[in-house]
Protein backbone atom coordinates (compact mmCIF):
# COMPACT_ATOMS: atom_id res chain seq x y z
CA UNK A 1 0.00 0.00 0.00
CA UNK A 2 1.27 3.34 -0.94
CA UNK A 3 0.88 6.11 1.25
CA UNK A 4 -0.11 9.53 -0.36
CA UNK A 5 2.40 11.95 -0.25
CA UNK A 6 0.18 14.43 2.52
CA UNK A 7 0.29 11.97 5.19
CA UNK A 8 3.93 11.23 4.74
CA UNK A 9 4.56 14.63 5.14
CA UNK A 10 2.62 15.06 8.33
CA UNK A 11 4.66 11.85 9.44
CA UNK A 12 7.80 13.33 9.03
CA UNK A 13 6.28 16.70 10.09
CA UNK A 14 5.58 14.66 13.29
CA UNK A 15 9.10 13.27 13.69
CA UNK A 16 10.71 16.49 13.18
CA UNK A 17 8.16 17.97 15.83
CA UNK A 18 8.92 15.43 18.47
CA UNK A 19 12.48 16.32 18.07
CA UNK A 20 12.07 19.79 18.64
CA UNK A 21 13.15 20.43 14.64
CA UNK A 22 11.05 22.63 12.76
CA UNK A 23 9.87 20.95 9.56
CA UNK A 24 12.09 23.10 7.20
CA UNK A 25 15.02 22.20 8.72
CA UNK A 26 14.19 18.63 8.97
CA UNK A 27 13.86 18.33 5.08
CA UNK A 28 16.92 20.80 5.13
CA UNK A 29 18.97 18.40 6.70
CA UNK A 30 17.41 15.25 4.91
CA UNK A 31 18.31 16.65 1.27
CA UNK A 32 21.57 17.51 2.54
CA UNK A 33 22.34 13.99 3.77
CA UNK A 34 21.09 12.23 0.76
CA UNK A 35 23.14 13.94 -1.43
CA UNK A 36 26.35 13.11 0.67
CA UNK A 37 24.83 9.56 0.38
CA UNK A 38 24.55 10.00 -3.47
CA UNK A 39 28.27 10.86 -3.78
CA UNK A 40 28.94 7.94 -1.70
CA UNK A 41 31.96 5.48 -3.34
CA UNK A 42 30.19 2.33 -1.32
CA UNK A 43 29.44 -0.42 -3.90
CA UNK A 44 25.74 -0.84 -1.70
CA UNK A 45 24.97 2.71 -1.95
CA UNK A 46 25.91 2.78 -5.83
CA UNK A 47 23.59 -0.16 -6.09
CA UNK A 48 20.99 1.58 -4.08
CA UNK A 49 21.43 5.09 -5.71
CA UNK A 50 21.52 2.70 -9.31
CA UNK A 51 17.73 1.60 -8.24
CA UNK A 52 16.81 5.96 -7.77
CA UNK A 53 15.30 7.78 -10.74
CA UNK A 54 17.38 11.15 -11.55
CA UNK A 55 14.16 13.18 -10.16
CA UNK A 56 13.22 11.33 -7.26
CA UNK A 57 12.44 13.84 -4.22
CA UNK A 58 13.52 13.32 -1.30
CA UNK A 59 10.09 11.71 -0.02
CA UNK A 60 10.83 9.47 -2.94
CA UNK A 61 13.92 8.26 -1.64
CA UNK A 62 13.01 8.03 1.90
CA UNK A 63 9.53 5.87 0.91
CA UNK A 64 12.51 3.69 -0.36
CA UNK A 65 14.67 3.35 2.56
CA UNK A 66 11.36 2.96 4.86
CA UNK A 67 10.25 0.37 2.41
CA UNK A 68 14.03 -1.72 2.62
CA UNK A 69 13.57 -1.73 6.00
């Protein structure tokens, strides 16, 4: 089941919250670390990064990661 993309927001909205984060900085910080990840030399994160279309958004990626999980 795919979850629509408003109620992953308010789940990460949520997370962000409970940590005392404001939601900007939140996604701030989750774009940021994704593309460190992207640049990553790690034959499992070019394999992972491999499986990412070019203009996946960050929700995008992180429905991924939830989903390998």
């Amino acid at each position: 089941m795919e979850i629509g993309l408003n109620v992953e927001n308010q789940v990460f909205s949520r997370v962000a919250e409970r940590h005392g984060v404001e939601s900007s900085a939140f996604w701030n910080e989750i774009r940021e670390a994704l593309e460190v990840a992207r640049r990553s030399p790690e034959p499992a994160a070019r394999a992972f990064w491999e499986t990412v279309p070019e203009n996946a958004t960050a929700a995008d990626v992180l429905r991924r990661i939830v989903e390998m999980v």
